[in-house]
Protein backbone atom coordinates (compact mmCIF):
# COMPACT_ATOMS: atom_id res chain seq x y z
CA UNK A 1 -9.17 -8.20 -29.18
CA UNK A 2 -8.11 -11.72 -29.21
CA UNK A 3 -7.25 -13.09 -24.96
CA UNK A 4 -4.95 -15.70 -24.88
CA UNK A 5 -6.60 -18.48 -23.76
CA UNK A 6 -7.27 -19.93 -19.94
CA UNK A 7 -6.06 -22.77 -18.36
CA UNK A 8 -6.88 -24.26 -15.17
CA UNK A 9 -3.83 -24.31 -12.51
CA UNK A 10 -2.80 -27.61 -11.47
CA UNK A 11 -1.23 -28.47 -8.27
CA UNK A 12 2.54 -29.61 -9.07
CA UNK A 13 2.62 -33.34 -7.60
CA UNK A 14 5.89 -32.49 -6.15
CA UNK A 15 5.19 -29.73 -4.20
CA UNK A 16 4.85 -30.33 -0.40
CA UNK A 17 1.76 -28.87 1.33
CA UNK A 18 2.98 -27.68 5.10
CA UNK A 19 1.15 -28.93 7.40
CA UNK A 20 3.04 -28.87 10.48
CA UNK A 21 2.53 -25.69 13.32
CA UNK A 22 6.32 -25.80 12.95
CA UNK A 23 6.57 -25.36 9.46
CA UNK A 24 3.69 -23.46 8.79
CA UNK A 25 5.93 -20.81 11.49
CA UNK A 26 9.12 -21.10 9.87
CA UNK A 27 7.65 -20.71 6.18
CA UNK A 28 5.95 -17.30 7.42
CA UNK A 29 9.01 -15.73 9.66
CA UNK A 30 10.84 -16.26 6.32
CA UNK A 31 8.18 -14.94 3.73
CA UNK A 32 8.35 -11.78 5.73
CA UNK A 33 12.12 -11.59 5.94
CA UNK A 34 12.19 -11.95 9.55
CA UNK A 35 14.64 -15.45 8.93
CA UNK A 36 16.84 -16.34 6.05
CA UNK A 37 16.28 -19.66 3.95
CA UNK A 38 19.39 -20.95 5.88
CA UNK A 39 18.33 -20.00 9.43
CA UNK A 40 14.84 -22.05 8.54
CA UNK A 41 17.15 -24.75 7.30
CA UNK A 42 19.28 -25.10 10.61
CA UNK A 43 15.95 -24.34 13.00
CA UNK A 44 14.56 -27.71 11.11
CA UNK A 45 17.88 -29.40 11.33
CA UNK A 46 17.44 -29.21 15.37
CA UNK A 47 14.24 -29.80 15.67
CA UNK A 48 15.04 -32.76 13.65
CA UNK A 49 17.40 -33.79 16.19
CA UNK A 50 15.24 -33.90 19.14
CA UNK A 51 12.60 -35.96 17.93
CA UNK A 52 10.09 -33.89 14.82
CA UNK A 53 10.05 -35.78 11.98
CA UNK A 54 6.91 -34.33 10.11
CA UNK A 55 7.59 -34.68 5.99
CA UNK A 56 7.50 -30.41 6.14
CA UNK A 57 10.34 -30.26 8.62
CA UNK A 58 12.24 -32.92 7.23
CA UNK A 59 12.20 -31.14 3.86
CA UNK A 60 13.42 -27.97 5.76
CA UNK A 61 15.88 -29.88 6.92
CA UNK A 62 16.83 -30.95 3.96
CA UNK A 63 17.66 -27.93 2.43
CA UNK A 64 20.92 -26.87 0.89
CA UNK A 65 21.58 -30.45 1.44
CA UNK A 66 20.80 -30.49 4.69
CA UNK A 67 22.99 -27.25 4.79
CA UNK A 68 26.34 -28.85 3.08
CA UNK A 69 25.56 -26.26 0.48
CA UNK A 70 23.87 -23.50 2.27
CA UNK A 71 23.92 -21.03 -1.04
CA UNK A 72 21.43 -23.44 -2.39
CA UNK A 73 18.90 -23.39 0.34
CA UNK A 74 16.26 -20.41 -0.77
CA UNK A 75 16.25 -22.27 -4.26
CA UNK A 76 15.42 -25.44 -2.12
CA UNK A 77 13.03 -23.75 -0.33
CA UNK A 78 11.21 -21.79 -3.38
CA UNK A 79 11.21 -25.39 -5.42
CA UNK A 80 9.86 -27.49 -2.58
CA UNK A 81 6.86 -25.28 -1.22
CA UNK A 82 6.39 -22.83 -3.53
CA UNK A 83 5.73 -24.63 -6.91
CA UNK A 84 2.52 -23.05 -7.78
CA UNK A 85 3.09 -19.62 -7.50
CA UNK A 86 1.60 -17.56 -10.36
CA UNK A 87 3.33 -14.65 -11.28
CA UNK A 88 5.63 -13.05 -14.15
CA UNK A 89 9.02 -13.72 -15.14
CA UNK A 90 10.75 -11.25 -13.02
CA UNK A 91 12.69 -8.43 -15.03
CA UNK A 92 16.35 -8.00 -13.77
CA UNK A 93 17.93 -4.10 -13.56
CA UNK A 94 21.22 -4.20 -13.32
CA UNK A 95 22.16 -1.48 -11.61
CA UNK A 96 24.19 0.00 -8.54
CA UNK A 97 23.15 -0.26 -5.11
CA UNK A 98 24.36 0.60 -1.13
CA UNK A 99 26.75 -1.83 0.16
CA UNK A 100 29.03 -2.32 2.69
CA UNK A 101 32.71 -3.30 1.97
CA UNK A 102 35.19 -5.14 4.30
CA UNK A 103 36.26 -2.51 6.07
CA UNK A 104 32.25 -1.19 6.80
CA UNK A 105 32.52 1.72 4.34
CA UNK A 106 29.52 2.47 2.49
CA UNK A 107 30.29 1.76 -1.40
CA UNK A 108 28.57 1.18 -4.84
CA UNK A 109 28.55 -1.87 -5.78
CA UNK A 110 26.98 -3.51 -9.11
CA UNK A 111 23.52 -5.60 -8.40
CA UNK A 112 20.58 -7.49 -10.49
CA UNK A 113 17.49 -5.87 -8.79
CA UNK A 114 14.59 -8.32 -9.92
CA UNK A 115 10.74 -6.49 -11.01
CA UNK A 116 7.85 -7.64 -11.77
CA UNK A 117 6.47 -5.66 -15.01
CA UNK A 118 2.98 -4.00 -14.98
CA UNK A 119 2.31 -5.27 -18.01
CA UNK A 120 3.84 -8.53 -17.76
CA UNK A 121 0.76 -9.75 -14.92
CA UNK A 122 -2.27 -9.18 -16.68
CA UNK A 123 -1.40 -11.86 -19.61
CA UNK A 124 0.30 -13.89 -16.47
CA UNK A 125 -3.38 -14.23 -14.48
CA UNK A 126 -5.39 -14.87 -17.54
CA UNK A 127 -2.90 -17.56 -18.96
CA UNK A 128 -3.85 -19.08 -15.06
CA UNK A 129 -7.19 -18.40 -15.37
CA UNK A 130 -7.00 -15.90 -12.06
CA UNK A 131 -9.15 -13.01 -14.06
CA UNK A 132 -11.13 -12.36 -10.44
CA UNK A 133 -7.83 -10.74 -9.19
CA UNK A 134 -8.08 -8.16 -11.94
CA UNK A 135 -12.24 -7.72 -11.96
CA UNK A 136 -12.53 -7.78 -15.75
CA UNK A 137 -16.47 -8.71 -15.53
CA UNK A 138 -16.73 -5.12 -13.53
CA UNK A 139 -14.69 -3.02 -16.08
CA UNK A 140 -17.27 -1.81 -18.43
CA UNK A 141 -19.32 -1.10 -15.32
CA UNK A 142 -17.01 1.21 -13.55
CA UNK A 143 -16.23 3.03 -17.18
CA UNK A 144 -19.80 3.84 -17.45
CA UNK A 145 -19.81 5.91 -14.72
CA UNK A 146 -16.87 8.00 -15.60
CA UNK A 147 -16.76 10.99 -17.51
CA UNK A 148 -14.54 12.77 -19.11
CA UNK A 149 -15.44 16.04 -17.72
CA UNK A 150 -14.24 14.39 -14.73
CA UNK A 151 -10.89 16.79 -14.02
CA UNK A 152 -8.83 13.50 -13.64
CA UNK A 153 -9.66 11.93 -17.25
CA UNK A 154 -10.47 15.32 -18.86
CA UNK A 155 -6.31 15.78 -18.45
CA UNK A 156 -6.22 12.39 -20.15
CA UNK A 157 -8.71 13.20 -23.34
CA UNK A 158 -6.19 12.12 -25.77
CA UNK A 159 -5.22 8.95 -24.42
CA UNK A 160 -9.26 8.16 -23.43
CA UNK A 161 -10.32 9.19 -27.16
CA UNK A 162 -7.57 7.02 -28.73
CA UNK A 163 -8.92 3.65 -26.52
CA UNK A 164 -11.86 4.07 -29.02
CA UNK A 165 -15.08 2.93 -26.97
CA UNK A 166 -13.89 3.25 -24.08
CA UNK A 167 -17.48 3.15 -22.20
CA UNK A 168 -17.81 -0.16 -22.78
CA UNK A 169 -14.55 -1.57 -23.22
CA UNK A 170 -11.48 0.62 -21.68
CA UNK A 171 -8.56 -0.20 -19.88
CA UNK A 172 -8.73 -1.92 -16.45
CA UNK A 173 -8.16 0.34 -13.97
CA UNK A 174 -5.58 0.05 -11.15
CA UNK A 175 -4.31 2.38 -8.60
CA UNK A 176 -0.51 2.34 -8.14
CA UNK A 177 0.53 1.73 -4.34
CA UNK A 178 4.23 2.84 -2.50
CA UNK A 179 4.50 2.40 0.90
CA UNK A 180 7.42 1.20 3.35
CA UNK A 181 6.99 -1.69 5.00
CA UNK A 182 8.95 -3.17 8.43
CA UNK A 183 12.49 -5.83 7.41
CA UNK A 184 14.52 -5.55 9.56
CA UNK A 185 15.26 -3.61 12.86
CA UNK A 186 17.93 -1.36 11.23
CA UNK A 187 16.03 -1.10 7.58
CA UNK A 188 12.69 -1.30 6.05
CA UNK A 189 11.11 -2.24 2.48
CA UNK A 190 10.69 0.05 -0.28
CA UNK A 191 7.35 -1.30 -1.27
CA UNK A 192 5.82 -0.40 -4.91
CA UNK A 193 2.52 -3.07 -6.00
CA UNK A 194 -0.45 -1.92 -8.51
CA UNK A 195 -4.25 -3.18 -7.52
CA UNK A 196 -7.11 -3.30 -10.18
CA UNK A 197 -9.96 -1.38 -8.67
CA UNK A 198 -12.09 -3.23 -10.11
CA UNK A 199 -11.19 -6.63 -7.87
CA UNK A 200 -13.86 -7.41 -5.75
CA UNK A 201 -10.69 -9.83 -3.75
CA UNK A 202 -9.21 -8.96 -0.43
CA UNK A 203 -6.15 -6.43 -0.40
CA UNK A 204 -3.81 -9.77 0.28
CA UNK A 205 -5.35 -12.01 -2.64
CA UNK A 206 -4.91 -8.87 -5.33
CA UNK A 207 -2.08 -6.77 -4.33
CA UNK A 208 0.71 -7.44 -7.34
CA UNK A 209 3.93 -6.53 -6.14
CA UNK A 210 6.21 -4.87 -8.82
CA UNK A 211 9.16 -4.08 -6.50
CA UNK A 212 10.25 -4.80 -2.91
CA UNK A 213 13.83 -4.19 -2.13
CA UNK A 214 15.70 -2.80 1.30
CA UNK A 215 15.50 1.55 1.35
CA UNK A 216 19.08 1.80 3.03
CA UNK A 217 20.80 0.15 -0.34
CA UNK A 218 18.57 2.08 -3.09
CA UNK A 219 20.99 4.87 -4.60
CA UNK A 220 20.04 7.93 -6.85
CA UNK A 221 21.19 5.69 -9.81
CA UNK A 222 19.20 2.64 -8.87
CA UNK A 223 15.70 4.61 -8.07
CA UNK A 224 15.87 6.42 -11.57
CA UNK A 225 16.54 3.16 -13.77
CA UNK A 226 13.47 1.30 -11.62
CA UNK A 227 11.24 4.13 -12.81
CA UNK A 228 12.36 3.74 -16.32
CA UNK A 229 11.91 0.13 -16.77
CA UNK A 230 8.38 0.96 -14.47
CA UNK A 231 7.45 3.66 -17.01
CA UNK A 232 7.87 1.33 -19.89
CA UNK A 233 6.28 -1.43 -19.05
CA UNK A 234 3.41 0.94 -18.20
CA UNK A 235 2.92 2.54 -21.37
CA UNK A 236 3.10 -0.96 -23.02
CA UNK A 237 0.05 -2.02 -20.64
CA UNK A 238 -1.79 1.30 -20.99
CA UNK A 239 -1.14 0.56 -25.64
CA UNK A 240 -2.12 -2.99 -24.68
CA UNK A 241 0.72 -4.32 -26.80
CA UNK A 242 4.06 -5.80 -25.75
CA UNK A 243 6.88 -3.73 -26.33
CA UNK A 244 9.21 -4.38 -29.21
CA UNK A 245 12.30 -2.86 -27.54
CA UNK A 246 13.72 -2.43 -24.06
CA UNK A 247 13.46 0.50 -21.75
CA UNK A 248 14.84 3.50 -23.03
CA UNK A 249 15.25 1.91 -26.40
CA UNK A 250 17.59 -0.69 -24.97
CA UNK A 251 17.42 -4.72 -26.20
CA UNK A 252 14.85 -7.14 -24.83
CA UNK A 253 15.60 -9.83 -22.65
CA UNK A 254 15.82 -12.63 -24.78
CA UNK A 255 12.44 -14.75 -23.09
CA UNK A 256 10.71 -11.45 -24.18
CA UNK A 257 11.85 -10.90 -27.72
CA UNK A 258 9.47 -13.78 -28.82
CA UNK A 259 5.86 -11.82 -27.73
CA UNK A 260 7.05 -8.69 -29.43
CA UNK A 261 4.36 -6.38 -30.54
CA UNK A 262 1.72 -9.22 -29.43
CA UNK A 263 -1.59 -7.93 -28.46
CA UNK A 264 -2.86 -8.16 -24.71
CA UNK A 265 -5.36 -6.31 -22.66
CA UNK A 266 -5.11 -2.67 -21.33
CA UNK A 267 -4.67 -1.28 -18.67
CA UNK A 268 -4.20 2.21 -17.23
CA UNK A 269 -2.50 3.73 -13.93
CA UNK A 270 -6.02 5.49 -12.72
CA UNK A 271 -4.76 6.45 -9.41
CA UNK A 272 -1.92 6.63 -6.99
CA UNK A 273 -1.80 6.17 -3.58
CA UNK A 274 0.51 5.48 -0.88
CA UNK A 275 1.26 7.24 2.71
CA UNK A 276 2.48 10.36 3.10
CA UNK A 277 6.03 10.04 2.73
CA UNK A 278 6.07 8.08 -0.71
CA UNK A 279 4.19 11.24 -1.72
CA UNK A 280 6.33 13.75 -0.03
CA UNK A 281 10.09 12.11 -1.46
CA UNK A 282 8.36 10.70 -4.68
CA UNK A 283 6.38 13.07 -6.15
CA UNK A 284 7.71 16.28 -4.12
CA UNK A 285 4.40 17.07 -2.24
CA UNK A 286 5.13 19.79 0.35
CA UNK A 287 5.35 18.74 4.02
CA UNK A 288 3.21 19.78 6.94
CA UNK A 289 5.67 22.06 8.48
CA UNK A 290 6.77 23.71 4.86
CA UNK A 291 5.70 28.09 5.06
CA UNK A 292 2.69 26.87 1.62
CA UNK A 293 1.87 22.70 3.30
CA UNK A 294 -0.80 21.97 1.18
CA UNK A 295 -0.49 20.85 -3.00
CA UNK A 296 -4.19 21.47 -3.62
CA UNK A 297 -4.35 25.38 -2.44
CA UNK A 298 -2.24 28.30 -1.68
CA UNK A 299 -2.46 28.28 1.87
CA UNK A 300 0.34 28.89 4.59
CA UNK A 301 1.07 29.41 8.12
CA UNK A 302 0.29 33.30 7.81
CA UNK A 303 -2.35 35.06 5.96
CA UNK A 304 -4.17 31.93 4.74
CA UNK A 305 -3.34 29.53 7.50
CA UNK A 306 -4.10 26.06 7.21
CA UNK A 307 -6.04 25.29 10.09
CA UNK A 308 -8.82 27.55 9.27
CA UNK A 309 -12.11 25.60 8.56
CA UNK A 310 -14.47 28.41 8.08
CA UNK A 311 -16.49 28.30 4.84
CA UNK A 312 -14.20 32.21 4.46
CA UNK A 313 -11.22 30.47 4.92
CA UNK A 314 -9.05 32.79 3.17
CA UNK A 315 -7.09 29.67 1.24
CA UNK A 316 -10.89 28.58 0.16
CA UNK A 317 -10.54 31.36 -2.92
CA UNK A 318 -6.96 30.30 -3.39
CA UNK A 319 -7.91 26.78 -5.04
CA UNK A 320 -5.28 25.20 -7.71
CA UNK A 321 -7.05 24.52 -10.98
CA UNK A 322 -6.72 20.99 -12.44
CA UNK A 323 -4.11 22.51 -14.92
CA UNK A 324 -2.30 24.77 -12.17
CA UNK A 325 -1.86 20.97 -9.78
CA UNK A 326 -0.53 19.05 -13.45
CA UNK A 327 1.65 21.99 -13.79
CA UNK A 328 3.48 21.97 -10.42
CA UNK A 329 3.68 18.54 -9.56
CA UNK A 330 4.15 16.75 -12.98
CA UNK A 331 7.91 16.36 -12.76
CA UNK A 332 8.31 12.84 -12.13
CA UNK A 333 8.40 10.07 -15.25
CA UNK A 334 5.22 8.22 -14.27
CA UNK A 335 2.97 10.99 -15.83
CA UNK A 336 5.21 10.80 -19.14
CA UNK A 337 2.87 7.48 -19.03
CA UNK A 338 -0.52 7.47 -21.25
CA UNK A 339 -3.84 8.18 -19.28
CA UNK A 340 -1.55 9.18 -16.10
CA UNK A 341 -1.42 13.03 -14.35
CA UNK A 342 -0.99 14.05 -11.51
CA UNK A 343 -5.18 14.35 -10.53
CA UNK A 344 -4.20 10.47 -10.17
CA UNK A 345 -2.62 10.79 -6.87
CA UNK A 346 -5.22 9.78 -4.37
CA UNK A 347 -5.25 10.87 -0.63
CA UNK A 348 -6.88 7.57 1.26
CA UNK A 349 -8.51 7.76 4.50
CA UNK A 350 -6.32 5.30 6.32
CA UNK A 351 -2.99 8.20 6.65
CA UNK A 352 -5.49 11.31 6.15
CA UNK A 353 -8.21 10.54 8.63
CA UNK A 354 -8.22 7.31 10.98
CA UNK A 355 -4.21 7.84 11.48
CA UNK A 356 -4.57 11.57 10.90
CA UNK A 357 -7.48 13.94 11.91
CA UNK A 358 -9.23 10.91 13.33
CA UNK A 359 -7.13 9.74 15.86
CA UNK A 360 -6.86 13.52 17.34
CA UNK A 361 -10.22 14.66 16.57
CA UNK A 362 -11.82 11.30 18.68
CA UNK A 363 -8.60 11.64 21.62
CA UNK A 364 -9.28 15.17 21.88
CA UNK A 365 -13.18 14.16 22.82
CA UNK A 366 -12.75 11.10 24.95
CA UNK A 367 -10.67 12.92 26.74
CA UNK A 368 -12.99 15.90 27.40
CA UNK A 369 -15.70 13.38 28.50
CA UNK A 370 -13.55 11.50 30.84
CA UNK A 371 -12.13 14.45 32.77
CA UNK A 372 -16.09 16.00 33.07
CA UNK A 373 -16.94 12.80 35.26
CA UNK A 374 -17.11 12.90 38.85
CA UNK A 375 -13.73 10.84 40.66
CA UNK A 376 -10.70 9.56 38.99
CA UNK A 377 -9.53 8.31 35.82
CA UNK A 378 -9.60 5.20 36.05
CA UNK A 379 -13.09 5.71 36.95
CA UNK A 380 -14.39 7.64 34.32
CA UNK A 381 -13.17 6.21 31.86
CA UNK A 382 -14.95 2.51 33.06
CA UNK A 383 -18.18 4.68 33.00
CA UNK A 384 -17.22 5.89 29.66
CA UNK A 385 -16.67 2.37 28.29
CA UNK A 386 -19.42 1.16 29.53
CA UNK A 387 -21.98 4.04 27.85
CA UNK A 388 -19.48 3.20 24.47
CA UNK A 389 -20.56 -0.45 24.97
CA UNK A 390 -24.38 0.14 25.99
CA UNK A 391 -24.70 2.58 22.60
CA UNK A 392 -22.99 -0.75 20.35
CA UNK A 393 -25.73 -3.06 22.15
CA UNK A 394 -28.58 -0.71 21.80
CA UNK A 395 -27.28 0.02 17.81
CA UNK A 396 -26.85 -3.76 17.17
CA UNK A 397 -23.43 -3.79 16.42
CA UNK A 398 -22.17 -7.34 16.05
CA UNK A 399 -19.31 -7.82 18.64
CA UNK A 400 -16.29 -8.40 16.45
CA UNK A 401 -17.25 -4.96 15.21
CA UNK A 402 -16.84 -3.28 18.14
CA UNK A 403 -13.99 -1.75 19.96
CA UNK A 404 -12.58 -3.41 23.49
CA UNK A 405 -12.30 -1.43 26.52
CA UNK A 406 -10.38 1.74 26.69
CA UNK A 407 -7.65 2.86 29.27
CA UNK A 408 -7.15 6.74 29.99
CA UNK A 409 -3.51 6.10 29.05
CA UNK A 410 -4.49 5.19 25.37
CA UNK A 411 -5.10 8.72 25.07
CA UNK A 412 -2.45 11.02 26.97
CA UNK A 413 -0.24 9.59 29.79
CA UNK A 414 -0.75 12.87 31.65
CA UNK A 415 -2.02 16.84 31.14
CA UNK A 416 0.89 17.75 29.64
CA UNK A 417 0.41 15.41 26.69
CA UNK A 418 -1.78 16.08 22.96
CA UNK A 419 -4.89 13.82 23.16
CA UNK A 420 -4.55 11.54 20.40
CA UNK A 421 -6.34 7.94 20.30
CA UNK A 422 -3.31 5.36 20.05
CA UNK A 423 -5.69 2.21 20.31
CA UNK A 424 -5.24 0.75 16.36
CA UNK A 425 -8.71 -1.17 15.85
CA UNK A 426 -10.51 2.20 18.63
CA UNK A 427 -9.26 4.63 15.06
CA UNK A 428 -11.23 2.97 12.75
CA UNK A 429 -14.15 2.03 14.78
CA UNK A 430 -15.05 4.81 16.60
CA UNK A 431 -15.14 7.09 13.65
CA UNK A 432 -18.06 6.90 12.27
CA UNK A 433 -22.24 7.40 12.66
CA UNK A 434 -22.32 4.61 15.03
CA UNK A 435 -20.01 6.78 17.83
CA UNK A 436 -21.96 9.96 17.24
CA UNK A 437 -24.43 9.15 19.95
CA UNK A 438 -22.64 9.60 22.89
CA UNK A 439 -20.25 12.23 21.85
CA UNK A 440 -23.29 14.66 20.29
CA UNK A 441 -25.23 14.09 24.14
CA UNK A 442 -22.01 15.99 25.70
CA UNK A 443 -21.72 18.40 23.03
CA UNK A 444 -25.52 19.23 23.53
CA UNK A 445 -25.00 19.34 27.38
CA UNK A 446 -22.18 22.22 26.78
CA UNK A 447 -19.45 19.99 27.37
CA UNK A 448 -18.00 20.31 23.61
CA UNK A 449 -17.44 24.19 23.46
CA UNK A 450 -15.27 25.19 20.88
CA UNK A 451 -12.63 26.40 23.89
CA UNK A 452 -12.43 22.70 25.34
CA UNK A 453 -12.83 20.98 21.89
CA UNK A 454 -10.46 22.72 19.96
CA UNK A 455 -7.34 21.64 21.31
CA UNK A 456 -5.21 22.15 18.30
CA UNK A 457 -2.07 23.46 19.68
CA UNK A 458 0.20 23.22 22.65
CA UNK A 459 -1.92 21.72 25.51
């Protein structure tokens, strides 16, 4: 396959470099939509006033000019500090979306949603020499230890056979990510980014973003022509040729019609992850308080309840088979793409385990421990975090590795309250090998009997 070739990325001599605390602040309130190109604009005009004249601010300042024209002020802003940013041409829907009309009334109104195209960012990061972000050199390595007995490509045979040698040279992988993220008090962000799994970058440094847009505007209409033109582009990335024709058969923009039917790299939609909700609204998994909760088996809340662990768990025998899962959840477009079924949804252990089982499982122990020491709470729970901090000295864990001090109340505020660990960084680091020592001494000393342990329902 012939790759377009690389180029170096040069620094635009007219871009500014902040340098400032000021600006450095301002640029990152508005990059996460906390403040409005304008609002940086006027903050810089007044700090202007009493006495900063850094180049950064100034150029704030000057935005809009120096906010005569305050419609022009994100353009200002994007031009004068954001020059070098590597990414595709951004695809605009239009479409109908949630607004708000004079009179507050909730409306449809017509819109130009911008995307970035799957497709459209592998030839982007090669043209720019950025290859690292997509792990190319590790591509062949990560195919040879597939197979296609594996239930997840064996669904996929056709697609996998048609790639040719696929061993050695197949598709780069990525795993398709939706999550919400925080905007505003009243709203959040309807998230959707791809990542190759082959990157050996940082989640920030690899993370393409294919769609970010406010959830309380998106409207039936909107969602189903983003998954179109998302469905599209995907099956052009996963043929490794640039389409010759719109989605749903519709025209090309015209800076597209020129690279029709050009050849460029594959790539393939390997998994799909997200938290719980995206799976839930998006792909129709069943919810936790639903009579069957679980995609993967037949159990319920009756006769093969959930909560049973036992290796005779009645819902152990009551397994879906690879084609039984495809069957019932392969409703939604994205597995109309090549290489892509529903095996590709992926639960990760961030919203199953350290912000699910993990946070109750460790809560529920801590808890136990702290109430089966002599005097108070306040008490025990020094003691406790100070046998927690003896076991990370004696275990030579390096001290930005370990977890800080722990207050009773970051577990239940009284009796009355579920145990559940609510100390963020405690989640992830006090779930795992390293925190077995002082938790299996109790449970030894008859402390974690399944009657204390298993606090699983209503306290």
């Amino acid at each position: 396959m012939k790759r377009s070739r690389k180029r170096p990325l040069e620094k635009p001599s007219n871009e500014l470099e902040p340098e400032s605390p000021l600006c450095l602040l301002l640029l990152k309130k508005w990059s996460l939509g906390s403040l409005s190109a304008v609002e940086v604009q006027e903050i810089a005009h007044a700090s202007r006033l009493t006495g900063c004249h850094s180049a950064d601010v100034t150029a704030l300042a000057q935005l809009g000019a120096s906010g005569e024209q305050p419609g022009n002020a994100h353009r200002d802003l994007v031009r004068k500090f954001f020059k070098n940013l590597t990414m595709p041409e951004p695809f605009i829907l239009h479409t109908k979306v949630w607004r708000k009309n004079a009179g507050g009334e909730r409306v449809k109104q017509e819109a130009e949603i911008p995307l970035f195209l799957p497709h459209l960012w592998i030839p982007t990061l090669e043209d720019h020499a950025l290859v690292a972000t997509l792990g190319t050199e590790k591509v062949s390595s990560f195919w040879a230890t597939q197979s296609l007995e594996n239930p997840r490509l064996k669904m996929s045979r056709e697609y996998m056979k048609s790639v040719g040698n696929w061993k050695q040279s197949g598709p780069i992988p990525f795993a398709l990510h939706g999550d919400a993220a925080p905007h505003t008090e009243m709203d959040g962000l309807m998230v959707l980014s791809m990542r190759s799994i082959c990157t050996s970058l940082p989640v920030d440094s690899s993370q393409l973003l294919l769609l970010a847009i406010p959830k309380t505007i998106i409207t039936e209409e909107m969602w189903e022509e983003v998954w179109d033109a998302l469905v599209w582009s995907f099956e052009a990335m996963a043929q490794g040729k640039m389409p010759v024709s719109g989605p749903k058969g519709g025209s090309l923009p015209l800076w597209l019609q020129n690279q029709k039917g050009k050849q460029m790299p594959k790539g393939m939609v390997y998994a799909i992850t997200g938290d719980l909700e995206f799976y839930y609204s998006e792909f129709g998994l069943p919810r936790p308080n639903q009579e069957h909760p679980c995609a993967w088996c037949r159990c319920n809340q009756g006769s093969r309840p959930w909560n049973d662990f036992r290796s005779t768990a009645a819902w152990r025998g009551k397994l879906l088979t690879p084609a039984e899962l495809c069957e019932s959840l392969g409703g939604h477009k994205i597995f109309g793409v090549s290489g892509v079924n529903p095996l590709a949804i992926s639960l990760d252990t961030l919203h199953t385990i350290d912000l699910g089982v993990a946070c109750h499982a460790i809560g529920n122990l801590l808890w136990e421990i702290c109430e089966s020491k002599a005097g108070n709470r306040d008490t025990s729970m020094a003691e406790l975090n100070k046998e927690i901090q003896e076991i990370y000295t004696k275990l030579n864990i390096p001290s930005g590795q370990r977890v800080g001090h722990l207050k009773w109340k970051d577990l239940a505020k009284s009796n009355s309250e579920y145990p559940v660990l609510k100390h963020v960084k405690a989640r992830n680091g006090l779930w795992d090998g390293n925190g077995l020592e002082s938790p299996s001494k109790y449970f030894w000393n008859g402390l974690g009997s399944p009657s204390r342990l298993a606090r699983v329902g209503k306290p």
